[in-house]
PDB file of N, CA and C in Angstrom:
ATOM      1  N   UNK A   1       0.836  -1.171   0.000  1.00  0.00           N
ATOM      2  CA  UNK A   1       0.000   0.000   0.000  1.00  0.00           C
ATOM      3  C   UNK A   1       0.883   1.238   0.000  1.00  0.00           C
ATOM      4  N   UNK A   2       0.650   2.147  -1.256  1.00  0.00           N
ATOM      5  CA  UNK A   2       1.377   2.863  -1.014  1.00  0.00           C
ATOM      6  C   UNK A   2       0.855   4.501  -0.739  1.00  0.00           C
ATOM      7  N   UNK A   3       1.259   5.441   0.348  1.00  0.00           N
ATOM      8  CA  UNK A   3       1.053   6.679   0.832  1.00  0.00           C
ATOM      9  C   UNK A   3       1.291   7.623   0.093  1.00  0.00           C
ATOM     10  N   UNK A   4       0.162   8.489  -0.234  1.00  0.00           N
ATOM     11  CA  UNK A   4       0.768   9.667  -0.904  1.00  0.00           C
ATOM     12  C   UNK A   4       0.345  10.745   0.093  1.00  0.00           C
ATOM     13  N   UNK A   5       1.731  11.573   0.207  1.00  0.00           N
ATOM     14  CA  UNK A   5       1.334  12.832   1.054  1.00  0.00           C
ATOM     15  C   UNK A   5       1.531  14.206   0.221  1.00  0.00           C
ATOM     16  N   UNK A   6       0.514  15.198  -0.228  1.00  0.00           N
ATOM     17  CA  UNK A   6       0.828  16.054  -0.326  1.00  0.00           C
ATOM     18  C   UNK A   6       0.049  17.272   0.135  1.00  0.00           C
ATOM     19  N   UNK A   7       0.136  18.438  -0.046  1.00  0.00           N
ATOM     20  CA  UNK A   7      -0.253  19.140   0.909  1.00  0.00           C
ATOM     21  C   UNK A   7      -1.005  20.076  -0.593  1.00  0.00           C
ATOM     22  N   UNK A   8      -2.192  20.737  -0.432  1.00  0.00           N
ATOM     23  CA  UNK A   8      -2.618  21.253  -1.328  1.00  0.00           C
ATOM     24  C   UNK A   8      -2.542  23.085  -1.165  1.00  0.00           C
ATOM     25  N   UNK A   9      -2.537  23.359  -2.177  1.00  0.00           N
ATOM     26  CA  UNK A   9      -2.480  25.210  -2.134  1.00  0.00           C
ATOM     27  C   UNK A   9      -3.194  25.586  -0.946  1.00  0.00           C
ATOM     28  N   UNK A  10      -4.757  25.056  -0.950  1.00  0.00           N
ATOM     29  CA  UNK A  10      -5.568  25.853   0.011  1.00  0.00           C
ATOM     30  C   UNK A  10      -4.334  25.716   1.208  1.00  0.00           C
ATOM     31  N   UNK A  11      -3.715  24.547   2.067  1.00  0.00           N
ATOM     32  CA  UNK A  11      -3.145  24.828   3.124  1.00  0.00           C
ATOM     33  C   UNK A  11      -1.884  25.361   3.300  1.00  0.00           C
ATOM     34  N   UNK A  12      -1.198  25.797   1.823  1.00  0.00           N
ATOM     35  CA  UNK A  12      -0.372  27.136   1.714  1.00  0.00           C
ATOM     36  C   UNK A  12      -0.854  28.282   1.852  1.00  0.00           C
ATOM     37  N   UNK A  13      -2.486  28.108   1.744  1.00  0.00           N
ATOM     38  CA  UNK A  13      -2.935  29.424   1.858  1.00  0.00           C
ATOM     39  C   UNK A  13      -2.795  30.197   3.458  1.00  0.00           C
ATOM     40  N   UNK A  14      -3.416  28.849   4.084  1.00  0.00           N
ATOM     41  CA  UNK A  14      -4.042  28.990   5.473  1.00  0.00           C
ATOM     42  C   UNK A  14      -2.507  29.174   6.626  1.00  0.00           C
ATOM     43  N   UNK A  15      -1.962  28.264   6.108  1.00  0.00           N
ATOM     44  CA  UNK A  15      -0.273  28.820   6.403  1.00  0.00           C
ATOM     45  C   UNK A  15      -0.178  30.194   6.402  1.00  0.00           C
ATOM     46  N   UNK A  16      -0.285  30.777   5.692  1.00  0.00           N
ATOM     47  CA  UNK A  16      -0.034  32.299   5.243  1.00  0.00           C
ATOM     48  C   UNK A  16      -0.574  32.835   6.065  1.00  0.00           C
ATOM     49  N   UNK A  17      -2.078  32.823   6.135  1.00  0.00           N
ATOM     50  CA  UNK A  17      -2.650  33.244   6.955  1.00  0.00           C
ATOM     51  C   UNK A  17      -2.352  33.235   8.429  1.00  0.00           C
ATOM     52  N   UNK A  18      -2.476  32.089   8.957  1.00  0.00           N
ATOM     53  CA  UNK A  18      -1.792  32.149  10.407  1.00  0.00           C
ATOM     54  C   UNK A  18      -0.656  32.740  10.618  1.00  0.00           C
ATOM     55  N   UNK A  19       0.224  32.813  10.018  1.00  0.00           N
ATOM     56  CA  UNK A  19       1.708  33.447   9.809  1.00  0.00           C
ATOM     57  C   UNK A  19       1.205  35.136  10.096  1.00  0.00           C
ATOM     58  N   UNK A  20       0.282  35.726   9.023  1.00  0.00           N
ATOM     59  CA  UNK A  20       0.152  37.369   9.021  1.00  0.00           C
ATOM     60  C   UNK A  20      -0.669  37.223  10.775  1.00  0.00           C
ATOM     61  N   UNK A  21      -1.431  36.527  10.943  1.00  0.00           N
ATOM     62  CA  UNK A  21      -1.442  36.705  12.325  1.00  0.00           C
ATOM     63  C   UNK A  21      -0.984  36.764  13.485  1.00  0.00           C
ATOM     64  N   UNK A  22      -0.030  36.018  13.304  1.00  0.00           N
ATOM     65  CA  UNK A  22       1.121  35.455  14.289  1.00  0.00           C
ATOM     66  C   UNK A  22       1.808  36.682  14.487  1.00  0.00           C
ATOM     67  N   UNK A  23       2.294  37.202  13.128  1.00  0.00           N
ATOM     68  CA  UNK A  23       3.230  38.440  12.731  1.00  0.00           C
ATOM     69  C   UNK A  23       2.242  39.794  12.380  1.00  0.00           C
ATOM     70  N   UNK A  24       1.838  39.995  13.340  1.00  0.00           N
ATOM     71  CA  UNK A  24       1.091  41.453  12.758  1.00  0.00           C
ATOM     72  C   UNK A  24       1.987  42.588  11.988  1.00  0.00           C
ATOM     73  N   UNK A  25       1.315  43.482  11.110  1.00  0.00           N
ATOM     74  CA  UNK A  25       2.240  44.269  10.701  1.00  0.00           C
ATOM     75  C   UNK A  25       2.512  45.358  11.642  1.00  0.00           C
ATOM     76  N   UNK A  26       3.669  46.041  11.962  1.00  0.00           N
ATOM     77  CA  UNK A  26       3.972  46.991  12.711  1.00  0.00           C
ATOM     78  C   UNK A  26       3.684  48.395  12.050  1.00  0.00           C
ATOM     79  N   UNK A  27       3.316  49.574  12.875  1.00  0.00           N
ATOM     80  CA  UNK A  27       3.511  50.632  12.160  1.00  0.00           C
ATOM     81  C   UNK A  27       3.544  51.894  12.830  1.00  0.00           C
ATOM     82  N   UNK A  28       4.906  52.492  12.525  1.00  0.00           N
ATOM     83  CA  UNK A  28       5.413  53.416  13.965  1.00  0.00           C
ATOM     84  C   UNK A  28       5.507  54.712  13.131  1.00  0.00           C
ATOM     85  N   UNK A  29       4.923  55.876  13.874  1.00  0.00           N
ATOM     86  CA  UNK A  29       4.694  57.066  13.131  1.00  0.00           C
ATOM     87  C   UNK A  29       5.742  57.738  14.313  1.00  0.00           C
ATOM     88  N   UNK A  30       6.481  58.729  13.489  1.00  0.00           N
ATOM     89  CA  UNK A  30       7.874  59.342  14.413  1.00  0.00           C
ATOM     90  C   UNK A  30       7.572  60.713  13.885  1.00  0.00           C
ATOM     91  N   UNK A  31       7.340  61.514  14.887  1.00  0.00           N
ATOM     92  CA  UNK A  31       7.706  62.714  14.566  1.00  0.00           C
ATOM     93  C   UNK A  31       9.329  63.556  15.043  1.00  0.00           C
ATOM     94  N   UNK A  32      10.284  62.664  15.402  1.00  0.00           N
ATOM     95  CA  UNK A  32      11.202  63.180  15.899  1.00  0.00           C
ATOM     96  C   UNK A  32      12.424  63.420  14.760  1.00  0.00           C
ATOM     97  N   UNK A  33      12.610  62.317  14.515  1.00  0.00           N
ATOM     98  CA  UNK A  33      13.874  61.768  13.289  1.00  0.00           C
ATOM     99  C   UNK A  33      13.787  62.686  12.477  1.00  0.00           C
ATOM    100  N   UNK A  34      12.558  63.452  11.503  1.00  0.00           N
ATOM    101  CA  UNK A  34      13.012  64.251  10.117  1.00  0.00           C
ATOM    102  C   UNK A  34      12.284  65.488  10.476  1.00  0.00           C
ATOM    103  N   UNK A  35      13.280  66.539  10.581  1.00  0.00           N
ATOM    104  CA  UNK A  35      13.416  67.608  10.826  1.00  0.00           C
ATOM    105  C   UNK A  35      11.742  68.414  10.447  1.00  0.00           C
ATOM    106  N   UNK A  36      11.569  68.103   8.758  1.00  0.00           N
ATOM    107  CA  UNK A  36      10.434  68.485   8.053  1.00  0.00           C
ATOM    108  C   UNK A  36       9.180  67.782   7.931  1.00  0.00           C
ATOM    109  N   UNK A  37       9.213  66.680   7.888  1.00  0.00           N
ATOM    110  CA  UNK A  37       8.198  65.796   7.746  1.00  0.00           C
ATOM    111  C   UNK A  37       7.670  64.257   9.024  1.00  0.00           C
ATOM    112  N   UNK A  38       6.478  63.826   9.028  1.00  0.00           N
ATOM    113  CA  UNK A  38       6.635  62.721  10.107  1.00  0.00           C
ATOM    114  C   UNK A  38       7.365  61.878   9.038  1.00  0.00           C
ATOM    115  N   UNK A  39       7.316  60.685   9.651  1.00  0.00           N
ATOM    116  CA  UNK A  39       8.095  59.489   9.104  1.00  0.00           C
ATOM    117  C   UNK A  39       7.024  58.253   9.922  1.00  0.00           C
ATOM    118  N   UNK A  40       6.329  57.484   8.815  1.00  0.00           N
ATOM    119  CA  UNK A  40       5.503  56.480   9.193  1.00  0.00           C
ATOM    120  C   UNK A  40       6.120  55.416   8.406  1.00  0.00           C
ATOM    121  N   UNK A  41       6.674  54.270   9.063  1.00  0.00           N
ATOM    122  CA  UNK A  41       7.157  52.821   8.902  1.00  0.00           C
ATOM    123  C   UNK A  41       6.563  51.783   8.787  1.00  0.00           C
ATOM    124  N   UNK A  42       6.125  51.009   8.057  1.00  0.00           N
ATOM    125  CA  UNK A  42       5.104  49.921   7.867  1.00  0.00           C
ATOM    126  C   UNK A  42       6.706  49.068   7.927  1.00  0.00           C
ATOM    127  N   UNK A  43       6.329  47.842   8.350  1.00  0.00           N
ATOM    128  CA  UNK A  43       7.150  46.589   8.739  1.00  0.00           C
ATOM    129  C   UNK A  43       6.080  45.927   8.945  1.00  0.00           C
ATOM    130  N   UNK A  44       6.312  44.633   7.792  1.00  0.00           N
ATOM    131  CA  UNK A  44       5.235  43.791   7.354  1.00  0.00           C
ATOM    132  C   UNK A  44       5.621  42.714   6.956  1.00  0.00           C
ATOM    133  N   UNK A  45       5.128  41.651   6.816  1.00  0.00           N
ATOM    134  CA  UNK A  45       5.402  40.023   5.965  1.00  0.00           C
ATOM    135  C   UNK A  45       5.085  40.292   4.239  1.00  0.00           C
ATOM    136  N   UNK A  46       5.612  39.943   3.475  1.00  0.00           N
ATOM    137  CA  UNK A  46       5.495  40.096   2.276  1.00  0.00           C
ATOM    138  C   UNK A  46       3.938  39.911   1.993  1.00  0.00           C
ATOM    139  N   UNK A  47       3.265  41.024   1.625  1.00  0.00           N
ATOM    140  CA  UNK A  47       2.099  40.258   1.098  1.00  0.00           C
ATOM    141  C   UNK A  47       1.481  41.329  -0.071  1.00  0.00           C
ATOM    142  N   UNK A  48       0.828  40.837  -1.046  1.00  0.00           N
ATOM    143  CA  UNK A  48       0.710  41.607  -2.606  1.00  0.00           C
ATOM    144  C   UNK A  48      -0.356  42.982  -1.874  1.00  0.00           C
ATOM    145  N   UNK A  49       0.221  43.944  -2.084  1.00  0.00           N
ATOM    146  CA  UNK A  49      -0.952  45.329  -1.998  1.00  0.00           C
ATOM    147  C   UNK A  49      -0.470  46.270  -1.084  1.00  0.00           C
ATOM    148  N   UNK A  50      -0.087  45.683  -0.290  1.00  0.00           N
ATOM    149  CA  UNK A  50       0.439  46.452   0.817  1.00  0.00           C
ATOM    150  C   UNK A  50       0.752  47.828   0.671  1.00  0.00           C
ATOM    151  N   UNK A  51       1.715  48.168  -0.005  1.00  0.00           N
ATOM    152  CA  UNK A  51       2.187  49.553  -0.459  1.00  0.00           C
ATOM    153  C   UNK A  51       0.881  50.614  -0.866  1.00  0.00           C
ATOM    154  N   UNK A  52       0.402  49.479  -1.828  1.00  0.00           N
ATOM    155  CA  UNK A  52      -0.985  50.361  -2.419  1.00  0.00           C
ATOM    156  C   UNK A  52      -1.948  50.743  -1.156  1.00  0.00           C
ATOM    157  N   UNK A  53      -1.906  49.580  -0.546  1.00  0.00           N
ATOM    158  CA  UNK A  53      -2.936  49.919   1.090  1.00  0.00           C
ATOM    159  C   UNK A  53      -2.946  51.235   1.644  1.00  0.00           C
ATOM    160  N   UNK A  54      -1.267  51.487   1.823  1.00  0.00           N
ATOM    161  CA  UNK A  54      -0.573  52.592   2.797  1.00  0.00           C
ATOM    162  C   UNK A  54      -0.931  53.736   2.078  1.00  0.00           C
ATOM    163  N   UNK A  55      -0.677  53.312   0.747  1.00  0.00           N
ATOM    164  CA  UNK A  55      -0.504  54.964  -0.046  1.00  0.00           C
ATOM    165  C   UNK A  55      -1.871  55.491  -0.084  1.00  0.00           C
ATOM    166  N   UNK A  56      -3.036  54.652  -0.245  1.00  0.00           N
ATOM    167  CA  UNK A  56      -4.424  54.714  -0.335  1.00  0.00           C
ATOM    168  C   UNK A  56      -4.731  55.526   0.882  1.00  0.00           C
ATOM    169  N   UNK A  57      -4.026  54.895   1.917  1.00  0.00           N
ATOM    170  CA  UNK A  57      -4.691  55.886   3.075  1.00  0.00           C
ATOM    171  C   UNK A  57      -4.253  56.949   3.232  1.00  0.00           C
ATOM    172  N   UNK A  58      -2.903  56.933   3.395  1.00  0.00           N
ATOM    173  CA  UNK A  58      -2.307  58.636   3.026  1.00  0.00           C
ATOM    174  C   UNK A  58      -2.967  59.205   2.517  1.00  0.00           C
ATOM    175  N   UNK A  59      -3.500  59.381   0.947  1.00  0.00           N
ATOM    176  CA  UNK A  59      -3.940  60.122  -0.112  1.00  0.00           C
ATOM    177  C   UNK A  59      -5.235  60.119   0.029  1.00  0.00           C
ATOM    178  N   UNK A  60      -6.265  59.476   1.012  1.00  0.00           N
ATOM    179  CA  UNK A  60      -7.709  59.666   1.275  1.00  0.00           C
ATOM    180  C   UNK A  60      -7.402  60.795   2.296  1.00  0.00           C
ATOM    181  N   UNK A  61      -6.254  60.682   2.787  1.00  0.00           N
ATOM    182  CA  UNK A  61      -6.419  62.042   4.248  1.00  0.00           C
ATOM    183  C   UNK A  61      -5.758  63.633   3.668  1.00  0.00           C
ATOM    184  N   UNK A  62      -5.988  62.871   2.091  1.00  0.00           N
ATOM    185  CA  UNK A  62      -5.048  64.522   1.770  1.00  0.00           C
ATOM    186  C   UNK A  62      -4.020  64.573   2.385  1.00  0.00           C
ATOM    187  N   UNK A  63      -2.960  63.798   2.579  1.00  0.00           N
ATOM    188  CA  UNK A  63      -1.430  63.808   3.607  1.00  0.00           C
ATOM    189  C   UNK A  63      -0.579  63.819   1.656  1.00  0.00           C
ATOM    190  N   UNK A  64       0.673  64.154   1.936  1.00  0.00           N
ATOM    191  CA  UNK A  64       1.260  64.818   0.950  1.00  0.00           C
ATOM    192  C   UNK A  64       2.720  64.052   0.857  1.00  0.00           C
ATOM    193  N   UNK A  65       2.589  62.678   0.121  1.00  0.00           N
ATOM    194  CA  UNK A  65       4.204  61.948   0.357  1.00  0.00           C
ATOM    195  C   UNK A  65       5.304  62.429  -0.003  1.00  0.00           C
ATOM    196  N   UNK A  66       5.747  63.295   0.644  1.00  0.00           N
ATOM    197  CA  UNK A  66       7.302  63.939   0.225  1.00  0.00           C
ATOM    198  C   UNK A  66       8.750  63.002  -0.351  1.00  0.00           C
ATOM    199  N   UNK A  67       8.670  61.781   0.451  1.00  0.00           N
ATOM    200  CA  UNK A  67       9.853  60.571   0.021  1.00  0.00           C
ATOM    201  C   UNK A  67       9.266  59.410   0.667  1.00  0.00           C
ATOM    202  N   UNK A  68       9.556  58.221  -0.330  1.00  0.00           N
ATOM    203  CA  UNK A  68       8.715  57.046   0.200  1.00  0.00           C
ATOM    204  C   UNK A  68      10.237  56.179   0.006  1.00  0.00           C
ATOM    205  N   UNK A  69      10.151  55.138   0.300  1.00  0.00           N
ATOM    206  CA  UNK A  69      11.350  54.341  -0.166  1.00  0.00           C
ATOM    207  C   UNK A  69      11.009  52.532   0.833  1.00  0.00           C
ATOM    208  N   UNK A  70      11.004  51.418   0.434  1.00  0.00           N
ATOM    209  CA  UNK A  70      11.493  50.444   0.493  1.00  0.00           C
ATOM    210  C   UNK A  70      12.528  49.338   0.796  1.00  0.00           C
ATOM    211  N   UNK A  71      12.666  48.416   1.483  1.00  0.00           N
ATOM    212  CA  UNK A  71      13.849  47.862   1.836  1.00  0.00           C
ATOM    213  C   UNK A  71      12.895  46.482   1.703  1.00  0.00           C
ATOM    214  N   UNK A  72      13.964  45.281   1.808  1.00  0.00           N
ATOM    215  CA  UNK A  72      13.273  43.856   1.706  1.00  0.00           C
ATOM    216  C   UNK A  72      14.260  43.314   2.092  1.00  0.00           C
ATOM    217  N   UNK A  73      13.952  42.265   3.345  1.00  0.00           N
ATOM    218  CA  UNK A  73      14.797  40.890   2.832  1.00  0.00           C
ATOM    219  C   UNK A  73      14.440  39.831   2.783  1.00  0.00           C
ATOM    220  N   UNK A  74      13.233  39.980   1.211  1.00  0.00           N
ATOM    221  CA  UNK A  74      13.231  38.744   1.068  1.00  0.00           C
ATOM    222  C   UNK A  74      11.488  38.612   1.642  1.00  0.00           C
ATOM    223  N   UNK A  75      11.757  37.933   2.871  1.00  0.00           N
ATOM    224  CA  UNK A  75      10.117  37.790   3.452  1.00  0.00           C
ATOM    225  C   UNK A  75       9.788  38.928   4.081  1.00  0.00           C
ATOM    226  N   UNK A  76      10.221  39.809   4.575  1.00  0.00           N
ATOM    227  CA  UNK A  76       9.886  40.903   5.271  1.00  0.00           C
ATOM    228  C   UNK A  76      10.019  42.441   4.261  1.00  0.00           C
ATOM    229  N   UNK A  77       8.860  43.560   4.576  1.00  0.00           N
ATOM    230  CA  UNK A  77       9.464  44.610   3.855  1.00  0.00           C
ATOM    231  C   UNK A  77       9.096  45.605   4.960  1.00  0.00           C
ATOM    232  N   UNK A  78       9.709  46.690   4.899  1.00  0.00           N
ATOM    233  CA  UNK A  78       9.877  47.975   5.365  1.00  0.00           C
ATOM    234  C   UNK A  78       9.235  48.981   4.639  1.00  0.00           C
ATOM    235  N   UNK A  79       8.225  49.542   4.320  1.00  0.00           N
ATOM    236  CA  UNK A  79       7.923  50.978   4.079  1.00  0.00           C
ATOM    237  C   UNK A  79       7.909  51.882   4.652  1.00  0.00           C
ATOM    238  N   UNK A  80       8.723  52.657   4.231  1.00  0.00           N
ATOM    239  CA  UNK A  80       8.998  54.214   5.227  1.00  0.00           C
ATOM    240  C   UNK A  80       8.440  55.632   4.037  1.00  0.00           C
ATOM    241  N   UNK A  81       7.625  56.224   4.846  1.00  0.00           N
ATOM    242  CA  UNK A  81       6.798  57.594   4.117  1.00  0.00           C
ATOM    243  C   UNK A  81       7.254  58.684   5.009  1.00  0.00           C
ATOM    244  N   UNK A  82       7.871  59.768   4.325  1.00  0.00           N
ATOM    245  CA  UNK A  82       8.117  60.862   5.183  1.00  0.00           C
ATOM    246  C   UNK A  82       6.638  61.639   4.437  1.00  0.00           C
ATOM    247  N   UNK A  83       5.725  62.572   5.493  1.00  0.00           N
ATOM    248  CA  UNK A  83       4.071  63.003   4.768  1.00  0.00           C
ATOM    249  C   UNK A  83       4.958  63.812   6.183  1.00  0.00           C
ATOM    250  N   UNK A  84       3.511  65.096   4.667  1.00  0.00           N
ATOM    251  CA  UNK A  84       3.327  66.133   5.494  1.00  0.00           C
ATOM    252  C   UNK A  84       1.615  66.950   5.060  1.00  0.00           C
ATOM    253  N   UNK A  85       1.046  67.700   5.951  1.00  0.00           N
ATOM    254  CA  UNK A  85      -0.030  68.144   5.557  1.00  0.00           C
ATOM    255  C   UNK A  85       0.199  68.921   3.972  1.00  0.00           C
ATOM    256  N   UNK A  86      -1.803  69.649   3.835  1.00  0.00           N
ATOM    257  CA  UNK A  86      -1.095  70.553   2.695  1.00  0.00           C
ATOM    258  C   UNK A  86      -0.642  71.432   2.791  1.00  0.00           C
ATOM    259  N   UNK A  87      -0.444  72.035   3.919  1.00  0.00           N
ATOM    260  CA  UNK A  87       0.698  73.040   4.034  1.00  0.00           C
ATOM    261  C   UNK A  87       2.062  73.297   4.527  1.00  0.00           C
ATOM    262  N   UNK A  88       2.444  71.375   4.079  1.00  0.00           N
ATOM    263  CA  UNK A  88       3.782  71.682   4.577  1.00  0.00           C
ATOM    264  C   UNK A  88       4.502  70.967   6.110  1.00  0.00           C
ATOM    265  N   UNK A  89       3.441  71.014   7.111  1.00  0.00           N
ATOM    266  CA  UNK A  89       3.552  70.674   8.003  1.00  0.00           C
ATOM    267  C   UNK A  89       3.611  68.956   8.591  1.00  0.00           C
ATOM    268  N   UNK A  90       4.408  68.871   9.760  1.00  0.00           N
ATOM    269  CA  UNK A  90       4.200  67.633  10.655  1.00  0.00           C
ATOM    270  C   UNK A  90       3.124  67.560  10.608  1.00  0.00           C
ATOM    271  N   UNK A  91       2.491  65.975  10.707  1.00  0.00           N
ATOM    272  CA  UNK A  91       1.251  65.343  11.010  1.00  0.00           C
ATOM    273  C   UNK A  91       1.128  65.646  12.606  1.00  0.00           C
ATOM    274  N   UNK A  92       0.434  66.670  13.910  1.00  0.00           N
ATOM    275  CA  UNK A  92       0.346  66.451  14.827  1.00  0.00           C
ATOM    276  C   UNK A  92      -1.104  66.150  15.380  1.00  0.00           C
ATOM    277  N   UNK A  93      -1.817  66.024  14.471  1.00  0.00           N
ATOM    278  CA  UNK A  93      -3.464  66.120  14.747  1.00  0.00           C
ATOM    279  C   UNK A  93      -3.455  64.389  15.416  1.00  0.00           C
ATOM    280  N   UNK A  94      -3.525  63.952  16.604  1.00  0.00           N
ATOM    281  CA  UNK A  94      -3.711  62.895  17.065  1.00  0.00           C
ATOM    282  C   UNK A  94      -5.221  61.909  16.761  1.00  0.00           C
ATOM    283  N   UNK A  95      -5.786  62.736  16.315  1.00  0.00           N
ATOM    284  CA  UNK A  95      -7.300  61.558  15.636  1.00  0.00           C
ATOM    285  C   UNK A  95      -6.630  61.027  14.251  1.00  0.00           C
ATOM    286  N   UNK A  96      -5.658  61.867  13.789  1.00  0.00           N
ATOM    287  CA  UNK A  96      -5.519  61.666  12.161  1.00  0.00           C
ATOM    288  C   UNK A  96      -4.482  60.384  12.117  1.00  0.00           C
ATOM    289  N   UNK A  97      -3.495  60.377  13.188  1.00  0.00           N
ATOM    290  CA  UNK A  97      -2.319  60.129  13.719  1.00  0.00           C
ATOM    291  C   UNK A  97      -2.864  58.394  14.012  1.00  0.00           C
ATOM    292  N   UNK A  98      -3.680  58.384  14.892  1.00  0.00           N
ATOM    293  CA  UNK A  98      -4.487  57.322  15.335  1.00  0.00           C
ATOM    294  C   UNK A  98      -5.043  56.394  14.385  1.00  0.00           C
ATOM    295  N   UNK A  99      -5.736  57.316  13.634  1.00  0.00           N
ATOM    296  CA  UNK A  99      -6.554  56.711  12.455  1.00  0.00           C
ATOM    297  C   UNK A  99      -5.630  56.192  11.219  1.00  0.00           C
ATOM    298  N   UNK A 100      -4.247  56.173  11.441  1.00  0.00           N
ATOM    299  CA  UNK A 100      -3.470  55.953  10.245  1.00  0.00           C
ATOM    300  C   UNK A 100      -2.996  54.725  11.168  1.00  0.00           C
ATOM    301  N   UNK A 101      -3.099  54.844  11.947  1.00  0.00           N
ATOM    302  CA  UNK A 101      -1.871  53.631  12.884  1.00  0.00           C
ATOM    303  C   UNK A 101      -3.046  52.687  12.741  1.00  0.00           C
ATOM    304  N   UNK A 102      -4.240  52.704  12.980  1.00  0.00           N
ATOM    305  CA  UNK A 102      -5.320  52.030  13.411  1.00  0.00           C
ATOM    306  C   UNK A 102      -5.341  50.949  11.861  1.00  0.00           C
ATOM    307  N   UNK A 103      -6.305  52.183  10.209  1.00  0.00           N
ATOM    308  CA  UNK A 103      -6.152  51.695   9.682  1.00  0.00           C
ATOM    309  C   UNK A 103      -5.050  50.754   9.263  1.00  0.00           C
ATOM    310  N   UNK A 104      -3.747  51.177   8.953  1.00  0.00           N
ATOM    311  CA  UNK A 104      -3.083  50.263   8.529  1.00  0.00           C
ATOM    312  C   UNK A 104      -2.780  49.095   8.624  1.00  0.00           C
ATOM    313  N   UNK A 105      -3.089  48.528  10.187  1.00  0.00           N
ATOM    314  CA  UNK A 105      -2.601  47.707  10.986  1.00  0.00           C
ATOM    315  C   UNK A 105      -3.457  46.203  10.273  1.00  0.00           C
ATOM    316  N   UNK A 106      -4.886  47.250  10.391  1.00  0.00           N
ATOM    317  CA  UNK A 106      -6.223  46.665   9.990  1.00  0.00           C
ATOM    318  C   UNK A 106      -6.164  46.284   8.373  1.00  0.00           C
ATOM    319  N   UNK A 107      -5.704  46.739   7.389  1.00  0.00           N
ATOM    320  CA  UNK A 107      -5.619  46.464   5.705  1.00  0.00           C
ATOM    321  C   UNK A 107      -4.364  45.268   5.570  1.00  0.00           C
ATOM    322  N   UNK A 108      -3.784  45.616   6.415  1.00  0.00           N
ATOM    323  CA  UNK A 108      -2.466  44.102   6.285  1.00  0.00           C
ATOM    324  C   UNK A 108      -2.653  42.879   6.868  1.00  0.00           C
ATOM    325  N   UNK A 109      -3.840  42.646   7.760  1.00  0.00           N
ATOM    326  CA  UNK A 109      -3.367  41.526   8.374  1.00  0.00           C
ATOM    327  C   UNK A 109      -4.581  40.515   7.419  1.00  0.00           C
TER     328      UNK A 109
END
C-alpha cells in the first residue's frame, strides 16, 4: 500500500494566513527623526498590496508623500513615508495620527 502525502495550495494558503497573524504588521509614526516631515514605517510580511494599502490611506487624508522608499529581505518589507499636511507641516493632529496607525494595521493583516 502505497502513501501519498501532499499538501494542497488551500493549506499554503491557510499557512499564510496564520503566519500574518502570528506576525502582525507593525507601524510606527515618528515625529522626531526628520526635521520636516513625520516618518511612518510599515514593517510587514510580504504580502501583494500592501504599499498600495498605505498609499491609499495617506492620499484619502489629503497627507502629501514627500519621500517614500522600500527595503526587503526577502520575506519581510519595510515601508517608510516621510508626509506632510497641505501646508507643509508635521502630522500632529492625534485623531488623524491614530486613524493611520489604526487603519493600517487593519488592511495588512
Amino acid at each position: 500500500m502505497e502513501l501519498n502525502m501532499s499538501f494542497s495550495n488551500d493549506m499554503d494558503d491557510e499557512y499564510e494566513k496564520l503566519f500574518r497573524r502570528l506576525n502582525p504588521p507593525r507601524v510606527v509614526i515618528d515625529n522626531e527623526s526628520c526635521k520636516n516631515a513625520t516618518v511612518i514605517r510599515v514593517d510587514s510580511a510580504n504580502k501583494h498590496g500592501i504599499l498600495l494599502d498605505v498609499v491609499q490611506i495617506l492620499t484619502d487624508l489629503d497627507l502629501i508623500i514627500t519621500k517614500a522608499y522600500i527595503s526587503s529581505d526577502g520575506g519581510w518589507f519595510m515601508d517608510v513615508f516621510n508626509v506632510t499636511d497641505q501646508d507643509g507641516n508635521k502630522i500632529t493632529d492625534e485623531p488623524i495620527l491614530d486613524y493611520i496607525q489604526k487603519v493600517s494595521n487593519i488592511s495588512q493583516v
